[in-house]
PDB file of N, CA and C in Angstrom:
ATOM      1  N   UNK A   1     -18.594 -18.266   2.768  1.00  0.00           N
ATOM      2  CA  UNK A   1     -18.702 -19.194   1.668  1.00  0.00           C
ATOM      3  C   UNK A   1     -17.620 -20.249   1.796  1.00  0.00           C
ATOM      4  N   UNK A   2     -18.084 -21.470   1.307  1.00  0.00           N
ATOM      5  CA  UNK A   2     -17.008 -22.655   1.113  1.00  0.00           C
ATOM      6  C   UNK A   2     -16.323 -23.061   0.151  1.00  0.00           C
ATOM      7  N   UNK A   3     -16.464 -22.370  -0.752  1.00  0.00           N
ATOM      8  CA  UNK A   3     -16.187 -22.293  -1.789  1.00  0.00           C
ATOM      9  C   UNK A   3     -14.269 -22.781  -2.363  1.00  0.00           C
ATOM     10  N   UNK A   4     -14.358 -23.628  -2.798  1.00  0.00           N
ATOM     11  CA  UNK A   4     -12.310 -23.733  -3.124  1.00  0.00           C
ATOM     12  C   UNK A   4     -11.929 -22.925  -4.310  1.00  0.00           C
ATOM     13  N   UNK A   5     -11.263 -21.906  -4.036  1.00  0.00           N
ATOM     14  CA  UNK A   5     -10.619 -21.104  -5.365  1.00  0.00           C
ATOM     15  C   UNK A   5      -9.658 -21.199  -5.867  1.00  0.00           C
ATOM     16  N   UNK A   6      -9.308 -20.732  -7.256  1.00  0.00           N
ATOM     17  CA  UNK A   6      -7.880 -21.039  -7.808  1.00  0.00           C
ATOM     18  C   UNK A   6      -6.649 -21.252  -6.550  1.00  0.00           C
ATOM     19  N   UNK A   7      -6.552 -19.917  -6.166  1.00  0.00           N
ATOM     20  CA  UNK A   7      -5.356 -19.944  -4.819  1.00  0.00           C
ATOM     21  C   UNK A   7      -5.798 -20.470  -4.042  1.00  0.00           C
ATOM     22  N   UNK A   8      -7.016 -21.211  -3.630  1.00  0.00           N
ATOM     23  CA  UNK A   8      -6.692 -22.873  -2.697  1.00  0.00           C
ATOM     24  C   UNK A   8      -6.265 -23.342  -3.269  1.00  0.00           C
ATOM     25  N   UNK A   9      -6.859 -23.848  -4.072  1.00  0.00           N
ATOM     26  CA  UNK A   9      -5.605 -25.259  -4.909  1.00  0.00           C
ATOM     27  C   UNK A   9      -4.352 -24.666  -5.493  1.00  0.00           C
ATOM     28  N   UNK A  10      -4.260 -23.685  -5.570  1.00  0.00           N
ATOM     29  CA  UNK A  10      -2.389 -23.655  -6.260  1.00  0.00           C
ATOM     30  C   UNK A  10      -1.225 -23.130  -4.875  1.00  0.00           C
ATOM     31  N   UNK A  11      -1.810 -23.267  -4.019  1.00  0.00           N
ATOM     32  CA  UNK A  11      -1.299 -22.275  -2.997  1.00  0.00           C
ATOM     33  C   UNK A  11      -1.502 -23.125  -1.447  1.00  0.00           C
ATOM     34  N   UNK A  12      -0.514 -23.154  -0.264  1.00  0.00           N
ATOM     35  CA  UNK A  12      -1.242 -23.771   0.858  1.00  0.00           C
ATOM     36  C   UNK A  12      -1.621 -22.620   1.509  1.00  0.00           C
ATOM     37  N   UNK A  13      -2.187 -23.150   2.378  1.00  0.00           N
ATOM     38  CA  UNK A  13      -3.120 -21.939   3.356  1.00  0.00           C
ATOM     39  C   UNK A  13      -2.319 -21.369   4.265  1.00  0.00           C
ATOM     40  N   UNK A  14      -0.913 -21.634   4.180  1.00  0.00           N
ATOM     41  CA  UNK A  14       0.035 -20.504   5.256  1.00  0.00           C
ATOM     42  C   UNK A  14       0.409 -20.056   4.380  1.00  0.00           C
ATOM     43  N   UNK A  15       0.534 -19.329   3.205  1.00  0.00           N
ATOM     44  CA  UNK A  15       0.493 -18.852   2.586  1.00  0.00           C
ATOM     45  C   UNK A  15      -0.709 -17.416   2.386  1.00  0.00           C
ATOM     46  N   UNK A  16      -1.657 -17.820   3.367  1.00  0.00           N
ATOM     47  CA  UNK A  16      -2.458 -16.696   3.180  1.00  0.00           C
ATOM     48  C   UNK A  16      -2.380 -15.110   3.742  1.00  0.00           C
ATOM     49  N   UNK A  17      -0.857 -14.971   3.890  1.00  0.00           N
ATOM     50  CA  UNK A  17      -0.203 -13.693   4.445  1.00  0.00           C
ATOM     51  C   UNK A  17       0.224 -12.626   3.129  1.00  0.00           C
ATOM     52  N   UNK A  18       0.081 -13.081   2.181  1.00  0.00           N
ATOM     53  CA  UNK A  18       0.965 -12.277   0.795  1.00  0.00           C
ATOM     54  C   UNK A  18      -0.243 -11.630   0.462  1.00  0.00           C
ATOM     55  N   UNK A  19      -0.224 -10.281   0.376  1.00  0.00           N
ATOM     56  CA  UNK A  19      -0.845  -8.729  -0.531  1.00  0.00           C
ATOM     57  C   UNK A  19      -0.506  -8.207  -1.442  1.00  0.00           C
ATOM     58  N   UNK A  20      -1.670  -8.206  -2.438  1.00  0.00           N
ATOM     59  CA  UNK A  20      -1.219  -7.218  -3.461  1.00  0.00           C
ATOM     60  C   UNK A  20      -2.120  -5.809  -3.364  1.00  0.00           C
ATOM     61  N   UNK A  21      -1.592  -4.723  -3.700  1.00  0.00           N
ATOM     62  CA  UNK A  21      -2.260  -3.655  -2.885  1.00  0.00           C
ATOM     63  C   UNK A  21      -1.885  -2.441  -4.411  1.00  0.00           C
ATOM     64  N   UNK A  22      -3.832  -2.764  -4.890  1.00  0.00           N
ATOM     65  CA  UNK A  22      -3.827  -1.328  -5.949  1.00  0.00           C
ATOM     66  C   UNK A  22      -3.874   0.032  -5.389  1.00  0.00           C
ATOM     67  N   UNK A  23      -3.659   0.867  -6.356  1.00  0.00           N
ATOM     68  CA  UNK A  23      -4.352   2.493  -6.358  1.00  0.00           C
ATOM     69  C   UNK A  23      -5.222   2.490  -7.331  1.00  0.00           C
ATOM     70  N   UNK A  24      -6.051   3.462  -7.378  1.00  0.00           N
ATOM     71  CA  UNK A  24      -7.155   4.274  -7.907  1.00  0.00           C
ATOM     72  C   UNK A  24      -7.815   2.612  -9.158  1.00  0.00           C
ATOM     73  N   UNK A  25      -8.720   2.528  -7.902  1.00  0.00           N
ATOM     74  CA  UNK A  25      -9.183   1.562  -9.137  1.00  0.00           C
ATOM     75  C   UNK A  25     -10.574   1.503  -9.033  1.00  0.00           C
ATOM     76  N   UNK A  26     -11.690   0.928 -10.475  1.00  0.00           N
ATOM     77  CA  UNK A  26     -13.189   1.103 -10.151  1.00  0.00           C
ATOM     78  C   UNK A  26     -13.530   0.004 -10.108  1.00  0.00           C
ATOM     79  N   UNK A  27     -14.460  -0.199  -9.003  1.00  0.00           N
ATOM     80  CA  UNK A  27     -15.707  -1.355  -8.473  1.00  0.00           C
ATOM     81  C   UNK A  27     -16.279  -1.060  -9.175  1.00  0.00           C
ATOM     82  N   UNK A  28     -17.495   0.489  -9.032  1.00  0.00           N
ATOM     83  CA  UNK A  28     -18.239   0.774  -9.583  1.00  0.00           C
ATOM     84  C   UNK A  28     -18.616   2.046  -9.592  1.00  0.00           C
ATOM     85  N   UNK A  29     -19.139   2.669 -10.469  1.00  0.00           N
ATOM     86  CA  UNK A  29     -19.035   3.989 -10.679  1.00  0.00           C
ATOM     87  C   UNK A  29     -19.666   5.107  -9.028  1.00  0.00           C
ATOM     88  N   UNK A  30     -20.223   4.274  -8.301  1.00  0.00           N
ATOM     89  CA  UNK A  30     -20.884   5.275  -7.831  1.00  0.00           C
ATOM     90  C   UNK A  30     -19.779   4.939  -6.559  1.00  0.00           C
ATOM     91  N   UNK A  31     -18.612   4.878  -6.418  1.00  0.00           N
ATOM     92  CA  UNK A  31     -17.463   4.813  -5.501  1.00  0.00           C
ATOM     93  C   UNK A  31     -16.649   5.649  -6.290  1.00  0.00           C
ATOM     94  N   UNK A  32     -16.672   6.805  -5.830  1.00  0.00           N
ATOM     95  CA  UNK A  32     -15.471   7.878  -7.451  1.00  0.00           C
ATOM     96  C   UNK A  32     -13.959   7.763  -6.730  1.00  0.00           C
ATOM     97  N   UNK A  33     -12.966   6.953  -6.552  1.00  0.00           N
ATOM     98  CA  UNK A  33     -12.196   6.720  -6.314  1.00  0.00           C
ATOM     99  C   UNK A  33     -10.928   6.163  -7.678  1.00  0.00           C
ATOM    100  N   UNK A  34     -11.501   6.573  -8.389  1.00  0.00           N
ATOM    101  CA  UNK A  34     -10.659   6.310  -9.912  1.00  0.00           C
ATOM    102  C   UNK A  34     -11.120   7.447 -10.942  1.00  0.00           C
ATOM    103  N   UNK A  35      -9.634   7.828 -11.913  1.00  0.00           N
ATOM    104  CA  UNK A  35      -9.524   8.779 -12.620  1.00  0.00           C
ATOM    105  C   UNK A  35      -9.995   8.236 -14.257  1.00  0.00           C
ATOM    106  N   UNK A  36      -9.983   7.053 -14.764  1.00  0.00           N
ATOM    107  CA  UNK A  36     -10.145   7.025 -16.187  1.00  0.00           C
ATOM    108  C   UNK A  36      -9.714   5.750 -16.280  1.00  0.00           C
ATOM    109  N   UNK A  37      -9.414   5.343 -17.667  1.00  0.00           N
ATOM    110  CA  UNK A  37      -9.585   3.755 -18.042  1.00  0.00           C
ATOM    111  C   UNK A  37      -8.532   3.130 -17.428  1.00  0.00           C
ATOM    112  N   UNK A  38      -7.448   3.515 -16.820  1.00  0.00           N
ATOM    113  CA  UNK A  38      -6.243   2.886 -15.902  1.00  0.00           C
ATOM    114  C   UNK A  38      -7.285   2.355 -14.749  1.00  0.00           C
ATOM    115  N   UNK A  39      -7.759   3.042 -13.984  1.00  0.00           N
ATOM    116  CA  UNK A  39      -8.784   2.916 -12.742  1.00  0.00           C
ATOM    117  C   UNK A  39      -9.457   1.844 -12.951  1.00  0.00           C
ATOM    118  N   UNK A  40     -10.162   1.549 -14.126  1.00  0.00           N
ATOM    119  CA  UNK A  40     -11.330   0.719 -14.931  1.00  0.00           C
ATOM    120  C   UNK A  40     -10.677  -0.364 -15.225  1.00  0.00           C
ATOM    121  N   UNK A  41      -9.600  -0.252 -15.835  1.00  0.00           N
ATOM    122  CA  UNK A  41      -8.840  -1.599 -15.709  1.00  0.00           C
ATOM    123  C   UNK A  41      -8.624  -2.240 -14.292  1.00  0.00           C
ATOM    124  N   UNK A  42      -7.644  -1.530 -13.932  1.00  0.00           N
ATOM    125  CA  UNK A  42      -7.230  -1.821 -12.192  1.00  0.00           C
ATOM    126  C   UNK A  42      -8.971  -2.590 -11.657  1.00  0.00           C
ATOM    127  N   UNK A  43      -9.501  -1.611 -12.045  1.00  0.00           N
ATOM    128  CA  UNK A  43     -11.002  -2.308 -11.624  1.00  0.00           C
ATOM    129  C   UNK A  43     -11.500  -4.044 -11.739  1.00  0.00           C
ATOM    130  N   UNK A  44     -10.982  -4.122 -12.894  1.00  0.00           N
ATOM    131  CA  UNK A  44     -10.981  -5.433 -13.769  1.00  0.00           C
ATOM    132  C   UNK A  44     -10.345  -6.570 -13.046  1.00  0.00           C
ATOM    133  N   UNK A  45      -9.210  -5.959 -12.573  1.00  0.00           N
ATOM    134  CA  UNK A  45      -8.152  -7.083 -12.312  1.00  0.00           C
ATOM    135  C   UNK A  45      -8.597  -7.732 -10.523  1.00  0.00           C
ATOM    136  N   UNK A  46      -8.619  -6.552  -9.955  1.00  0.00           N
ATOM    137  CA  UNK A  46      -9.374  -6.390  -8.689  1.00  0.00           C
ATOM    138  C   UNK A  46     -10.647  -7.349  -8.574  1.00  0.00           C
ATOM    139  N   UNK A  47     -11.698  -7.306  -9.756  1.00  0.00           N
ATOM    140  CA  UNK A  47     -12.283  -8.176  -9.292  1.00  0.00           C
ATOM    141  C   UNK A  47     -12.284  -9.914  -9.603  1.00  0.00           C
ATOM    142  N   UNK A  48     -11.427  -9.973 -10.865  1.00  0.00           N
ATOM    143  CA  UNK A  48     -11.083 -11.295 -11.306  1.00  0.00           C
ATOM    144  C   UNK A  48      -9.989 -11.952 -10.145  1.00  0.00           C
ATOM    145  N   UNK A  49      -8.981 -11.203  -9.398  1.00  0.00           N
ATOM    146  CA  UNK A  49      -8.559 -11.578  -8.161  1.00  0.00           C
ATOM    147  C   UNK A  49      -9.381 -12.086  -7.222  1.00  0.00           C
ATOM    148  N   UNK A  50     -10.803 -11.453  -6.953  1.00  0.00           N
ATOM    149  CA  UNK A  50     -11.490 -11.829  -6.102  1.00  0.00           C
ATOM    150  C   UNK A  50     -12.339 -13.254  -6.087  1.00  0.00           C
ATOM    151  N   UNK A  51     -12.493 -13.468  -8.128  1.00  0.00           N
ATOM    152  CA  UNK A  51     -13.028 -14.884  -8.217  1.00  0.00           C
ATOM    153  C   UNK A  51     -11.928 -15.784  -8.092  1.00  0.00           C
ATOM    154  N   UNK A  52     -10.987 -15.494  -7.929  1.00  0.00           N
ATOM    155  CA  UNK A  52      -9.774 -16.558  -8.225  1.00  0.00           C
ATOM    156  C   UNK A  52      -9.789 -16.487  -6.524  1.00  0.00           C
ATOM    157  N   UNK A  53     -10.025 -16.014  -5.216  1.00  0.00           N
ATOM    158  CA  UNK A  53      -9.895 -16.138  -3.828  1.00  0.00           C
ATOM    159  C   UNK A  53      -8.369 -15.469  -3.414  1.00  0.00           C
ATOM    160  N   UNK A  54      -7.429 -14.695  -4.173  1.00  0.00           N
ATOM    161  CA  UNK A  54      -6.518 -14.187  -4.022  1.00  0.00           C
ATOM    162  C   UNK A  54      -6.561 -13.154  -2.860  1.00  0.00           C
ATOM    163  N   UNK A  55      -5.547 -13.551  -1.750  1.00  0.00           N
ATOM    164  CA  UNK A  55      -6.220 -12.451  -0.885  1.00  0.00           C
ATOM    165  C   UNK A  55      -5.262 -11.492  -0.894  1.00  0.00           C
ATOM    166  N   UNK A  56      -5.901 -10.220  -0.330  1.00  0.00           N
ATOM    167  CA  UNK A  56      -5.170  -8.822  -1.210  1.00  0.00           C
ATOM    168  C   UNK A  56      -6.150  -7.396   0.010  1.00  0.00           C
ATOM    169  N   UNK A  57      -5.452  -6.793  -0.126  1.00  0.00           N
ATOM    170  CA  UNK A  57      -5.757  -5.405   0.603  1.00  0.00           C
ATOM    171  C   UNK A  57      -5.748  -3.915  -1.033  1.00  0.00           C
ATOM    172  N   UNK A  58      -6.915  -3.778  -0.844  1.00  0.00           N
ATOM    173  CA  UNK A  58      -6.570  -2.670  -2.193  1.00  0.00           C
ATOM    174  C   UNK A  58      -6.654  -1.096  -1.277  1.00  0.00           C
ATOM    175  N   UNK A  59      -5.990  -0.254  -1.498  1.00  0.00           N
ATOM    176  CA  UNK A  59      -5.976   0.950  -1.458  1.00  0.00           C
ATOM    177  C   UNK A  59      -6.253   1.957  -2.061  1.00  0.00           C
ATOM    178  N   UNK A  60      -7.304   2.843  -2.013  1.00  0.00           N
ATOM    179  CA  UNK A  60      -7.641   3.946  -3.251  1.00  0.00           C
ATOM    180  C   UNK A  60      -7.701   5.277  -2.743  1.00  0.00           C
ATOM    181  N   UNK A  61      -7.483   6.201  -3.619  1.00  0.00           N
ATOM    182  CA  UNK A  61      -7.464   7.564  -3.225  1.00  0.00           C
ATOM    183  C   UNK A  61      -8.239   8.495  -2.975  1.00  0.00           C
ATOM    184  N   UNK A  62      -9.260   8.178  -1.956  1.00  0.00           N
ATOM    185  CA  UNK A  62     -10.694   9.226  -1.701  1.00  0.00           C
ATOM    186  C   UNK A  62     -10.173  10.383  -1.619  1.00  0.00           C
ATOM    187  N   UNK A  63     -10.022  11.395  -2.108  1.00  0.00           N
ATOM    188  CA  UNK A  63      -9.817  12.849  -1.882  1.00  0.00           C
ATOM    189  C   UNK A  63     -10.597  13.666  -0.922  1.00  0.00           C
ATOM    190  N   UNK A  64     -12.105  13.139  -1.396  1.00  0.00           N
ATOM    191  CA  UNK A  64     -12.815  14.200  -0.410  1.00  0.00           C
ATOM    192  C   UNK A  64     -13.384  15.564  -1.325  1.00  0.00           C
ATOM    193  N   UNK A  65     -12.505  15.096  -2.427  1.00  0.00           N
ATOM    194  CA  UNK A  65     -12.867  16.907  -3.403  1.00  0.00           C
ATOM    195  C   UNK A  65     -13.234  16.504  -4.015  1.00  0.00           C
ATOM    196  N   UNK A  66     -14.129  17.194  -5.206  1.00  0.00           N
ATOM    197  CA  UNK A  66     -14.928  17.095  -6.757  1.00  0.00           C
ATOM    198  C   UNK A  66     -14.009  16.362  -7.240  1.00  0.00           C
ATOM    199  N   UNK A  67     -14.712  15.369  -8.140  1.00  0.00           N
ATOM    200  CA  UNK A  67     -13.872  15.009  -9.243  1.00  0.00           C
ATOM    201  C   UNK A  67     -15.077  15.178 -10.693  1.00  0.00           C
ATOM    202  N   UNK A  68     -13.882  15.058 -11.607  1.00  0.00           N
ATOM    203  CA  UNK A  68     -14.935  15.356 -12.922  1.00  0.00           C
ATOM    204  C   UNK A  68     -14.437  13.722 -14.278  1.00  0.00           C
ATOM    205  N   UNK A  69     -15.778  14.054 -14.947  1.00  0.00           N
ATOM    206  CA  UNK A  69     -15.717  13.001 -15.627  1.00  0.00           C
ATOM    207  C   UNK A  69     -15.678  13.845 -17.020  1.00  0.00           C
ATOM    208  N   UNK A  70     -15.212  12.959 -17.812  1.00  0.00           N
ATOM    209  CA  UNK A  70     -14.726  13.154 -19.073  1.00  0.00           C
ATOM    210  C   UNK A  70     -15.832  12.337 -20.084  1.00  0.00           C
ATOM    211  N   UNK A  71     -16.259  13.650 -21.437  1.00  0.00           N
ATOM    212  CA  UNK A  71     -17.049  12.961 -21.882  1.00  0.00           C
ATOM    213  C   UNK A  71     -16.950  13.914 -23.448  1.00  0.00           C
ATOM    214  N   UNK A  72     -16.895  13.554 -24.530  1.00  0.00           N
ATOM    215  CA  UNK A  72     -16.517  14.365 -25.522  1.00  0.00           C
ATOM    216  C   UNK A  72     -17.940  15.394 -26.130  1.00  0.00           C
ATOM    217  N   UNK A  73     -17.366  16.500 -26.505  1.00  0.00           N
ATOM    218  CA  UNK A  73     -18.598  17.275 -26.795  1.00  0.00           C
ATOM    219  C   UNK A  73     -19.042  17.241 -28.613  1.00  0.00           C
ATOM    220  N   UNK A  74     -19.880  17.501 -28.670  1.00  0.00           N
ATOM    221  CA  UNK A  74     -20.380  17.523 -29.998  1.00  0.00           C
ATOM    222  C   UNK A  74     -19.430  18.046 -31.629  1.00  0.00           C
ATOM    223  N   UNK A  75     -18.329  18.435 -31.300  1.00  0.00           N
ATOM    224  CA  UNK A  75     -17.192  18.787 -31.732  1.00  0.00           C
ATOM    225  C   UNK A  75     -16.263  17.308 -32.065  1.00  0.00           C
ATOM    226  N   UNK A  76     -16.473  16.821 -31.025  1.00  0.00           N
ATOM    227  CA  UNK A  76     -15.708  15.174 -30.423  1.00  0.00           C
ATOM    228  C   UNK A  76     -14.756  16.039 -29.752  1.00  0.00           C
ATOM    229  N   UNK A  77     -14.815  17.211 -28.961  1.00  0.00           N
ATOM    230  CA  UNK A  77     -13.199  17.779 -27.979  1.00  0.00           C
ATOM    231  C   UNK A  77     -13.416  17.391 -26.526  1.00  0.00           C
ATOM    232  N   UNK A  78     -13.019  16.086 -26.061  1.00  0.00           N
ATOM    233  CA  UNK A  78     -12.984  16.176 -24.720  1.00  0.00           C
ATOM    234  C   UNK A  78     -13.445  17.080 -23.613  1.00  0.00           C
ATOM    235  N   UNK A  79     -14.210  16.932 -22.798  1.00  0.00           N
ATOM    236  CA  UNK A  79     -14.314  18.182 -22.187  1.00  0.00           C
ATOM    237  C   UNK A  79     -14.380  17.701 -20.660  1.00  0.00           C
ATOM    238  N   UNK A  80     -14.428  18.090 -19.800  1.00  0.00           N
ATOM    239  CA  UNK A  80     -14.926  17.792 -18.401  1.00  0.00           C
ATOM    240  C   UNK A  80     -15.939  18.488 -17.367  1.00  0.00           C
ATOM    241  N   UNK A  81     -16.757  17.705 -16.603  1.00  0.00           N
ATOM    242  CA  UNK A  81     -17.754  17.837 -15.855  1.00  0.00           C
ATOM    243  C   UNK A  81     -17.814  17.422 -14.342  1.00  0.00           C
ATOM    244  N   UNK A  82     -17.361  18.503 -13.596  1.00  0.00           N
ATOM    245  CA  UNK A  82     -17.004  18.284 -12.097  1.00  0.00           C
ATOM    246  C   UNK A  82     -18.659  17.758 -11.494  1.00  0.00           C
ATOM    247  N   UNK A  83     -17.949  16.781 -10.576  1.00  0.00           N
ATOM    248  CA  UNK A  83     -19.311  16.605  -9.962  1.00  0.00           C
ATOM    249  C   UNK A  83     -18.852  16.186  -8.557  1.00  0.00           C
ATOM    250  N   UNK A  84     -19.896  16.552  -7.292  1.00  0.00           N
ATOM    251  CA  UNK A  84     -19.719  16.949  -6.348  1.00  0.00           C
ATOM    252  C   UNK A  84     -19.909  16.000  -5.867  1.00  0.00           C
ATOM    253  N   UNK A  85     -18.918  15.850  -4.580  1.00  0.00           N
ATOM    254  CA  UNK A  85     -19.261  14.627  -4.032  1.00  0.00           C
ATOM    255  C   UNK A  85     -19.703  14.364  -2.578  1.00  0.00           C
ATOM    256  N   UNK A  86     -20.418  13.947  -2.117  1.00  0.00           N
ATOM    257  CA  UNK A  86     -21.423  14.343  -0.760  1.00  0.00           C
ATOM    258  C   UNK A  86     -20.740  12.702  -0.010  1.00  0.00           C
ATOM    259  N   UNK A  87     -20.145  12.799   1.047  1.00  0.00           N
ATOM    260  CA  UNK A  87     -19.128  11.615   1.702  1.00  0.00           C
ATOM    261  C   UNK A  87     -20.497  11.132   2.281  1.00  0.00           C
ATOM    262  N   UNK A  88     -21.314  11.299   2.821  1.00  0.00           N
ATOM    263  CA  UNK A  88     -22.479  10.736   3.514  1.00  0.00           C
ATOM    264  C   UNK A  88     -23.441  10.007   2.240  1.00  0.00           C
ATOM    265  N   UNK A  89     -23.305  10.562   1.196  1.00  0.00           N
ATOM    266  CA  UNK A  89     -23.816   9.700  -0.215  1.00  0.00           C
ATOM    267  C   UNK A  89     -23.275   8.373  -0.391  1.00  0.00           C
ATOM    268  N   UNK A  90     -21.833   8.386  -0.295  1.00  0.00           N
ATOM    269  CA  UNK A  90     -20.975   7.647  -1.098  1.00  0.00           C
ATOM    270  C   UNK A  90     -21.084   5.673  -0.417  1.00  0.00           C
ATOM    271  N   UNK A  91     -21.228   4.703  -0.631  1.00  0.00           N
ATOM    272  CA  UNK A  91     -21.229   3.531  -0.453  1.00  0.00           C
ATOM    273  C   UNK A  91     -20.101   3.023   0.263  1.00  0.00           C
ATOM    274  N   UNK A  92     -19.506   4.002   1.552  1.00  0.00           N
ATOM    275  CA  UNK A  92     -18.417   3.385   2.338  1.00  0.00           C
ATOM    276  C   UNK A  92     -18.638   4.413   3.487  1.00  0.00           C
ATOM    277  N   UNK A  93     -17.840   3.729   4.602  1.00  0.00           N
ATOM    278  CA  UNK A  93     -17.685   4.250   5.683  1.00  0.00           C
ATOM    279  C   UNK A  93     -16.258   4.533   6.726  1.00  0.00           C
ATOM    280  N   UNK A  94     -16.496   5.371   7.345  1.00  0.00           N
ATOM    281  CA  UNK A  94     -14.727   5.257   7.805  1.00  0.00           C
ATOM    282  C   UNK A  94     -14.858   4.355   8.959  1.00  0.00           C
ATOM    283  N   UNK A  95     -13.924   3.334   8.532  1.00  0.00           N
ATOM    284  CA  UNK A  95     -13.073   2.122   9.749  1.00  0.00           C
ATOM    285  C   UNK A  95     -12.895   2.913  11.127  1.00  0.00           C
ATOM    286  N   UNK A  96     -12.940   2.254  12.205  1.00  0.00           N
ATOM    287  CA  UNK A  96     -12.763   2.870  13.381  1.00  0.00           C
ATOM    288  C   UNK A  96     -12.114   1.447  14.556  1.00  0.00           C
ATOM    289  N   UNK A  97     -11.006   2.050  15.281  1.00  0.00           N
ATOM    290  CA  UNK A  97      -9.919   0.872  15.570  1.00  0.00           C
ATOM    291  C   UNK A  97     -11.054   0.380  16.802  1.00  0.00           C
ATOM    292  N   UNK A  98     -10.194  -0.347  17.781  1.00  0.00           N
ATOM    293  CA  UNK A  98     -11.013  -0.699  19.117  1.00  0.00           C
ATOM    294  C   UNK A  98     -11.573   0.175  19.964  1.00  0.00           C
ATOM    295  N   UNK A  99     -10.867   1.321  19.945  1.00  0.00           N
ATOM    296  CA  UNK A  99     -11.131   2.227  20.833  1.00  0.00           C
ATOM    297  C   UNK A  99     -11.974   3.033  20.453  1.00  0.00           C
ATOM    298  N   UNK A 100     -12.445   2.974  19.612  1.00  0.00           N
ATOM    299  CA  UNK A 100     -13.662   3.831  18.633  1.00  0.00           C
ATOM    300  C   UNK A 100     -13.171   5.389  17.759  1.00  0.00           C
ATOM    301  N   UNK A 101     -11.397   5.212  17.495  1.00  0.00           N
ATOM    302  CA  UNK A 101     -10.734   6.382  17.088  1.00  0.00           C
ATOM    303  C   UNK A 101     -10.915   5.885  15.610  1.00  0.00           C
ATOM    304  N   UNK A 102     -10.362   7.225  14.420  1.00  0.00           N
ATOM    305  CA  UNK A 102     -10.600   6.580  12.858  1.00  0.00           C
ATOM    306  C   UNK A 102      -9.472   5.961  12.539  1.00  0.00           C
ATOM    307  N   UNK A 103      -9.612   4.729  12.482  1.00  0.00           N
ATOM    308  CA  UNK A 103      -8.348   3.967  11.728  1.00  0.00           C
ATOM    309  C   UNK A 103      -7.605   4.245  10.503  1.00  0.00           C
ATOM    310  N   UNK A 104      -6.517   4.692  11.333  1.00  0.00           N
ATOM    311  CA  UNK A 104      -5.256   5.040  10.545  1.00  0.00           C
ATOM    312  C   UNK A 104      -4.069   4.361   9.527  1.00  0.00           C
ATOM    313  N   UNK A 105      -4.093   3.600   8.486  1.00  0.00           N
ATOM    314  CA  UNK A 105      -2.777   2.987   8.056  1.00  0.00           C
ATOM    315  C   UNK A 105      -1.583   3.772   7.467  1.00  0.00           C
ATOM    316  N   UNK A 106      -0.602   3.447   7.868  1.00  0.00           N
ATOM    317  CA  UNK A 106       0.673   3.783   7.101  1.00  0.00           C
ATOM    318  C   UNK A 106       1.171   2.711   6.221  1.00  0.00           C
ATOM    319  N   UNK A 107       1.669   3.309   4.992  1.00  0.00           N
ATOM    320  CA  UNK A 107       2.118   2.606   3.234  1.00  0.00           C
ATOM    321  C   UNK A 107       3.387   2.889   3.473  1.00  0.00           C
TER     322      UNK A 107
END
């Protein structure tokens, strides 16, 4: 896209080396990489960065294990509901460097 975004115009283009780099945040629900409304926010900001052209590396915490969602029961007492998560389901894939090994970063 050609698009000029906020950080074109407020920003020069050697400048396009600076990252801001979340945890646990939601795109969208069917990426379970976030715990609750912190995540959902983080979510928020993540993508209003993206209309503004801010460039940024985000990081999130795939576990690999169940996670459960929170949903109040007829009482109104919080309760939780593990749900399983199948990595061949999920809407991502693992990065793989030149050599065709799984790409590794260190934080």
């Amino acid at each position: 896209m050609e698009l000029q975004t906020w950080y074109d115009k407020q920003y020069r283009p050697e400048k396009q080396g600076d990252r801001v780099f979340l945890t646990e945040f939601c795109i969208h629900e069917s990426l379970p990489i976030y715990f609750g409304r912190v995540g959902i926010l983080s979510g928020d900001h993540l993508k209003s960065a993206g209309d503004m052209g801010l460039p940024l590396v985000c990081v999130g915490p795939f576990t690999g294990r169940d996670i459960f969602k929170q949903y109040l029961n007829f009482d109104g007492w919080q309760q939780e509901e593990y749900v399983k998560i199948i990595f061949q389901e999920c809407p991502f894939q693992r990065v793989k460097d030149a050599n065709g090994q799984q790409l590794k970063i260190s934080v």
